[in-house]
C-alpha atoms as a PDB file:
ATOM      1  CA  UNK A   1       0.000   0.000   0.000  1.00  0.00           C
ATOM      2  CA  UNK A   2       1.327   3.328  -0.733  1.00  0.00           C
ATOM      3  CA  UNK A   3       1.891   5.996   1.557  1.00  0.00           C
ATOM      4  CA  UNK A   4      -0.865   8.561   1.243  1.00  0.00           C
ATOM      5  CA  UNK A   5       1.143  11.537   2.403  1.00  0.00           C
ATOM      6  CA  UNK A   6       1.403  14.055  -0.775  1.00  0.00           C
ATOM      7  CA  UNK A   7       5.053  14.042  -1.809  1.00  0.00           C
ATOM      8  CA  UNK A   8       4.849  18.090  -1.897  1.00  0.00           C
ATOM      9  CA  UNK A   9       3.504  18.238   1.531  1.00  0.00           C
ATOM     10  CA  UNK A  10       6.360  19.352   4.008  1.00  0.00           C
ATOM     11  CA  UNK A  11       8.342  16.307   6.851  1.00  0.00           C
ATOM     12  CA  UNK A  12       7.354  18.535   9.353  1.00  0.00           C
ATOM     13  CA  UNK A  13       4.044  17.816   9.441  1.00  0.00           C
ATOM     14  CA  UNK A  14       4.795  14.524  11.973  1.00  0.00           C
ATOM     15  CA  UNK A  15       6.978  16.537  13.507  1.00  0.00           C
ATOM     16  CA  UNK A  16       3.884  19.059  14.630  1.00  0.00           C
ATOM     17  CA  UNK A  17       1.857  16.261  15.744  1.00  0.00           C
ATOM     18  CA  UNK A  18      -0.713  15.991  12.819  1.00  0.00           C
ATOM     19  CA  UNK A  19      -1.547  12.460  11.376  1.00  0.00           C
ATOM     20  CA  UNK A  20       0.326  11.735   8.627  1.00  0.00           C
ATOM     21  CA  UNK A  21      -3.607  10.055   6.280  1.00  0.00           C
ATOM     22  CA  UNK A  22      -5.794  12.726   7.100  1.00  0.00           C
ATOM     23  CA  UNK A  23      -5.149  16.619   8.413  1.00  0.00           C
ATOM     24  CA  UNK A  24      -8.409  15.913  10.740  1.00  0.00           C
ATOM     25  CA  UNK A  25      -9.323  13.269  13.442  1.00  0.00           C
ATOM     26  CA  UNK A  26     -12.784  13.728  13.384  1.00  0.00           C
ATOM     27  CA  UNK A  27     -15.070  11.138  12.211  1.00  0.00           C
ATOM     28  CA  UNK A  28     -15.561   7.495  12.268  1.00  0.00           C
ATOM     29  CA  UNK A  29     -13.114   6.692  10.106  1.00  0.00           C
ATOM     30  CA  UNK A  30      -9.774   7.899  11.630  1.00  0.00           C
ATOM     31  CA  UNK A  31      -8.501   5.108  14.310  1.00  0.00           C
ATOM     32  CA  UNK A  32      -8.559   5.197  17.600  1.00  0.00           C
ATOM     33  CA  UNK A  33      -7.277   3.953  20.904  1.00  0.00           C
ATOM     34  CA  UNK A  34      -8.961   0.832  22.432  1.00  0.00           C
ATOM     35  CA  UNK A  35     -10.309   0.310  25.428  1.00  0.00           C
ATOM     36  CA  UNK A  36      -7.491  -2.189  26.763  1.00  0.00           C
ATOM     37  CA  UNK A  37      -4.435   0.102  25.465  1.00  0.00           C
ATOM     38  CA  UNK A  38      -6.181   3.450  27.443  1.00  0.00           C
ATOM     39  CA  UNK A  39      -6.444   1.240  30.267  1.00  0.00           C
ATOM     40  CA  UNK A  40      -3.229   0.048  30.435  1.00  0.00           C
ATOM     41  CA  UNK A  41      -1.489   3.234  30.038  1.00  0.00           C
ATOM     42  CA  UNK A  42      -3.888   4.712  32.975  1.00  0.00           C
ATOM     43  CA  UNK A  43      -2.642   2.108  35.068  1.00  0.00           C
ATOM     44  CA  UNK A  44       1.256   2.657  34.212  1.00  0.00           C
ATOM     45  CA  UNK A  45       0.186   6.632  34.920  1.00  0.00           C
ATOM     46  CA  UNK A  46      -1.485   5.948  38.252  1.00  0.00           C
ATOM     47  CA  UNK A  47       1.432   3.733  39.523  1.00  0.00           C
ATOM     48  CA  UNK A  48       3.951   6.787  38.572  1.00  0.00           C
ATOM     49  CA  UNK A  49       1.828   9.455  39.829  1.00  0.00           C
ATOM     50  CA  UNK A  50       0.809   7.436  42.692  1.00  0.00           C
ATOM     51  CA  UNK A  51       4.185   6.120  43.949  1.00  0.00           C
ATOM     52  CA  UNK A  52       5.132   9.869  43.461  1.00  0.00           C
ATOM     53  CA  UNK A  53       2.399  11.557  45.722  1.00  0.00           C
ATOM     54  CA  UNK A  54       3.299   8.912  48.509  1.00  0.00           C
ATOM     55  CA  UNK A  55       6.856  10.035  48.808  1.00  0.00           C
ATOM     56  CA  UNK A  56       5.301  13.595  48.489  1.00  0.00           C
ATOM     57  CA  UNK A  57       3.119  12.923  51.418  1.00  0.00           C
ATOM     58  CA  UNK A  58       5.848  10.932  53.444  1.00  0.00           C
ATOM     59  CA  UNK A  59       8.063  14.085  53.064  1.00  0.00           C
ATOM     60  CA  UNK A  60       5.160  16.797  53.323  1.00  0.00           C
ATOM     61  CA  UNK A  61       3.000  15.353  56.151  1.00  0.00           C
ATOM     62  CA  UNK A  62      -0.630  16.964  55.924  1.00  0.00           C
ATOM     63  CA  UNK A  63       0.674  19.349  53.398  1.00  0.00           C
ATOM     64  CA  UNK A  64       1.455  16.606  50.952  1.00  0.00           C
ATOM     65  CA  UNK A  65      -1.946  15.940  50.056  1.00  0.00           C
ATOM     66  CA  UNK A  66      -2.462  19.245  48.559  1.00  0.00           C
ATOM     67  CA  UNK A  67       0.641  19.014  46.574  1.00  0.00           C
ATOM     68  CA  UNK A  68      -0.200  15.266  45.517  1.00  0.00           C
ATOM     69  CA  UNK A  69      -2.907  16.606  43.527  1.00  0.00           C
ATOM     70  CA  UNK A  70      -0.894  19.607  42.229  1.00  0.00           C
ATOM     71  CA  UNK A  71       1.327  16.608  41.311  1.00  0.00           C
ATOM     72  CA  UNK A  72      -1.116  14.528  39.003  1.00  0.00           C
ATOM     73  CA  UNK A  73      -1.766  17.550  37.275  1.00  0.00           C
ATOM     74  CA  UNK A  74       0.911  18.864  36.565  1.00  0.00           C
ATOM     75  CA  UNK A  75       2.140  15.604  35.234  1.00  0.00           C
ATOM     76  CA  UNK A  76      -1.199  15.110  33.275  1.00  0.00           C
ATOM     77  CA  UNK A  77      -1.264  18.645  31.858  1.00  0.00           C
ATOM     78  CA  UNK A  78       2.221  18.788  30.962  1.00  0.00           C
ATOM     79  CA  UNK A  79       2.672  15.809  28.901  1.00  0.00           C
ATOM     80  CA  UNK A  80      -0.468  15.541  27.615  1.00  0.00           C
ATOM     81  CA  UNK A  81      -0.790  19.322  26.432  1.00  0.00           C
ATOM     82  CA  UNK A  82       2.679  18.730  25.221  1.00  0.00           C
ATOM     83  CA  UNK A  83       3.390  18.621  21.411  1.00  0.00           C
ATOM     84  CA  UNK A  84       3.686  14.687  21.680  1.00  0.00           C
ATOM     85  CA  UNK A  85       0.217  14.788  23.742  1.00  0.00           C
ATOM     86  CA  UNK A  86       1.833  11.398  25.916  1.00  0.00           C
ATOM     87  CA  UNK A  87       2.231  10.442  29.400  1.00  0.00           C
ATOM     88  CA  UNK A  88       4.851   8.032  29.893  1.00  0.00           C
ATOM     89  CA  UNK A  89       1.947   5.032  30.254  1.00  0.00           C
ATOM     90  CA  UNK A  90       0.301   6.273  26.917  1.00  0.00           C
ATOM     91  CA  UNK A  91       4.088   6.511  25.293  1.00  0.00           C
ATOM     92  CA  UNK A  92       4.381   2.817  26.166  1.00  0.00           C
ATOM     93  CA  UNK A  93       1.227   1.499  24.492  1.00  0.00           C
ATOM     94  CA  UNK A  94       1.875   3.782  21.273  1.00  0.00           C
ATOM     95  CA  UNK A  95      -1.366   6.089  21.924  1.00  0.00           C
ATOM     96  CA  UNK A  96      -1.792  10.009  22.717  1.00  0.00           C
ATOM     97  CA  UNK A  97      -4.238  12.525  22.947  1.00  0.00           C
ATOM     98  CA  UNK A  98      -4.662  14.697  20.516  1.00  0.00           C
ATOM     99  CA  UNK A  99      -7.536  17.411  19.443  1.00  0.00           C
ATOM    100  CA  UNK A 100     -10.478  16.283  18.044  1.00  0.00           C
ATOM    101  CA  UNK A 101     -10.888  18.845  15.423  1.00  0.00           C
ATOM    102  CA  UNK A 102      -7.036  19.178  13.883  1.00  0.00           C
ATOM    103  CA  UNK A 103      -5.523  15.737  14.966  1.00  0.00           C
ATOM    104  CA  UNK A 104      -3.170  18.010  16.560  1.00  0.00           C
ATOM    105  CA  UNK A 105      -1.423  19.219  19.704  1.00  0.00           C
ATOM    106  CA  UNK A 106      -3.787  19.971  22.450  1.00  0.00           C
ATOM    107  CA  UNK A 107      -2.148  22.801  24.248  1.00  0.00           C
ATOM    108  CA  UNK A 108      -1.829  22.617  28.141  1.00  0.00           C
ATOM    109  CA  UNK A 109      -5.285  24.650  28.545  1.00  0.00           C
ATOM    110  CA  UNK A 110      -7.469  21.817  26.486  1.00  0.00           C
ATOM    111  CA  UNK A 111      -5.429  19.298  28.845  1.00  0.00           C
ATOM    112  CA  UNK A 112      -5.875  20.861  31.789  1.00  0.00           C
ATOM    113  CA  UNK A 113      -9.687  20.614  30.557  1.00  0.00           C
ATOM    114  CA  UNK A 114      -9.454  17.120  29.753  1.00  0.00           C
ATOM    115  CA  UNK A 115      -7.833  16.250  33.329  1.00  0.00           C
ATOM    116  CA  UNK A 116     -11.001  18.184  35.119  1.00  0.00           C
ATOM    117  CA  UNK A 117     -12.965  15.910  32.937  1.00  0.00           C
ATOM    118  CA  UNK A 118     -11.618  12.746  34.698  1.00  0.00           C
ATOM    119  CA  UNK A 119     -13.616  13.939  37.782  1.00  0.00           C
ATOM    120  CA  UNK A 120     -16.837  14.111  35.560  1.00  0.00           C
ATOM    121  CA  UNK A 121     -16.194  10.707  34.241  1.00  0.00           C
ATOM    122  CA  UNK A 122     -15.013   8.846  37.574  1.00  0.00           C
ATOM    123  CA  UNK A 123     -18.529   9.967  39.469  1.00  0.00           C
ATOM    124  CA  UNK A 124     -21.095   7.566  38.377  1.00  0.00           C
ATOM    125  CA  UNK A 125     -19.359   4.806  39.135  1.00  0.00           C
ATOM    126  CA  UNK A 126     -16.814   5.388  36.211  1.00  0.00           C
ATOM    127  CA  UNK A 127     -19.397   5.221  33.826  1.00  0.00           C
ATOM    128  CA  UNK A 128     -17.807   8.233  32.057  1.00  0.00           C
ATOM    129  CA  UNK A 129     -14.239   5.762  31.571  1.00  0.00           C
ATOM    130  CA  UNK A 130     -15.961   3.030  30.242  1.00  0.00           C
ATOM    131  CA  UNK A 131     -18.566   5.265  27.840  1.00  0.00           C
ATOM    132  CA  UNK A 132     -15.554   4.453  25.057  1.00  0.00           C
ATOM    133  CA  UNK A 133     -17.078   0.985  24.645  1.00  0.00           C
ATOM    134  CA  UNK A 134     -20.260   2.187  23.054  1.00  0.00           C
ATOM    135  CA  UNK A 135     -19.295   5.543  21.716  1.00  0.00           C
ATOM    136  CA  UNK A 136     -18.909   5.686  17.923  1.00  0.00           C
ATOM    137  CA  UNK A 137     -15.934   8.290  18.276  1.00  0.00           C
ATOM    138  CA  UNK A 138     -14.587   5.631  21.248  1.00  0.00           C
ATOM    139  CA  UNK A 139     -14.449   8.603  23.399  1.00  0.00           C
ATOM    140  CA  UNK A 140     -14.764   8.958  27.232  1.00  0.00           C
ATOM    141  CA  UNK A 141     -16.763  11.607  29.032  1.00  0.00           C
ATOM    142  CA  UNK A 142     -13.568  13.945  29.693  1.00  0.00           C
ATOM    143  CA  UNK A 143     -12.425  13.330  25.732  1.00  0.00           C
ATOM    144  CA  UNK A 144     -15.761  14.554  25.121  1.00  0.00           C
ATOM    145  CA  UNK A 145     -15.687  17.735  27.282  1.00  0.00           C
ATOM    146  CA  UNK A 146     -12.257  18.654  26.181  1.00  0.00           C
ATOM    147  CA  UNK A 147     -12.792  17.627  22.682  1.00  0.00           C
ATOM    148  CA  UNK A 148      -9.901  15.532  22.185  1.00  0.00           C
ATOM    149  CA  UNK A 149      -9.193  11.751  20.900  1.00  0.00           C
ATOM    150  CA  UNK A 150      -6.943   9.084  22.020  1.00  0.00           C
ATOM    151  CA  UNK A 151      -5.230   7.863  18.995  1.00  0.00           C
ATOM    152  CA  UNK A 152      -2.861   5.048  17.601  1.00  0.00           C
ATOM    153  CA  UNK A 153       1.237   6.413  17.286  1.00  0.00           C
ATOM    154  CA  UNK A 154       1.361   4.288  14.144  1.00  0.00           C
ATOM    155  CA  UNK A 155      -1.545   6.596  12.338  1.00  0.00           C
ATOM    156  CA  UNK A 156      -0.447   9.571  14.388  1.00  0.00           C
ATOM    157  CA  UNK A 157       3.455   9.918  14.783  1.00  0.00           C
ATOM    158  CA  UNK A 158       5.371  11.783  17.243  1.00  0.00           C
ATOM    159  CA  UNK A 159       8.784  12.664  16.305  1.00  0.00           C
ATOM    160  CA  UNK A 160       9.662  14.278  19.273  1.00  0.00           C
ATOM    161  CA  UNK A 161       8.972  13.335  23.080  1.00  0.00           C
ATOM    162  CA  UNK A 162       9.066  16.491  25.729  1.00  0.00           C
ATOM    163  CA  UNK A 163      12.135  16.333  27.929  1.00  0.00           C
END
């Protein structure tokens, strides 16, 4: 199969974050992250930031709570509002986040967005996590609020990783 990337369109397109079939996401027809692969990196995520905010708390007493939370943000809204729109659990699966409507970078205020979202999708007993699974877009609650899309590596590359 040939590669559908115009031969007169610039490399740095991949380099931006854009997918390298289609300048736009949106739709059922550009591929997404499944439900195991999101899970999997959340877990890797939660063990990192979790492991993290215990040491925080062992060091900080009382105050460490605060600044566990400031913690999983920061490391949420950094890496994914990063160019390469990965945490370090999405980086090992081959997914990130990117916006819905350009297939690009989300920015750190769309991720800090997305990361408020969580809350929304954790309180009904996650239903918000696990509305993916019937979703046509395969999106959660907090993709849907922030309007972003977890999608493949392979059909979205990321040249570059922040740090």
């Amino acid at each position: 199969m040939s590669d559908p990337t115009p031969a007169s369109e610039p490399p740095s397109q991949a380099s931006q974050g854009t997918p390298r079939h289609s300048p736009n996401v949106q739709g059922p027809s550009g591929p997404r992250a499944n439900f195991g692969q999101r899970l999997l990196a959340y877990l890797v995520d939660g063990l990192i930031v979790g492991v993290a905010s215990y040491l925080v708390q062992l060091l900080f007493g009382d105050a460490g709570d605060f600044l566990s939370v400031i913690l999983g943000l920061a490391y949420f809204v950094y890496l994914e509002g990063s160019p390469a729109g990965q945490t370090v659990g999405k980086k090992l699966l081959n997914i990130r986040v990117v916006d819905f409507q350009s297939g690009g970078p989300l920015g750190f205020g769309k991720a800090a967005i997305r990361y408020v979202g969580r809350i929304v999708s954790g309180i009904p007993c996650a239903l918000g996590y696990f509305w993916m699974l019937w979703d046509k877009e395969r999106q959660t609650w907090h993709d849907k609020i922030a309007t972003t899309a977890v999608v493949p590596t392979a059909d979205y590359p990321v040249e570059k990783w922040p740090g």
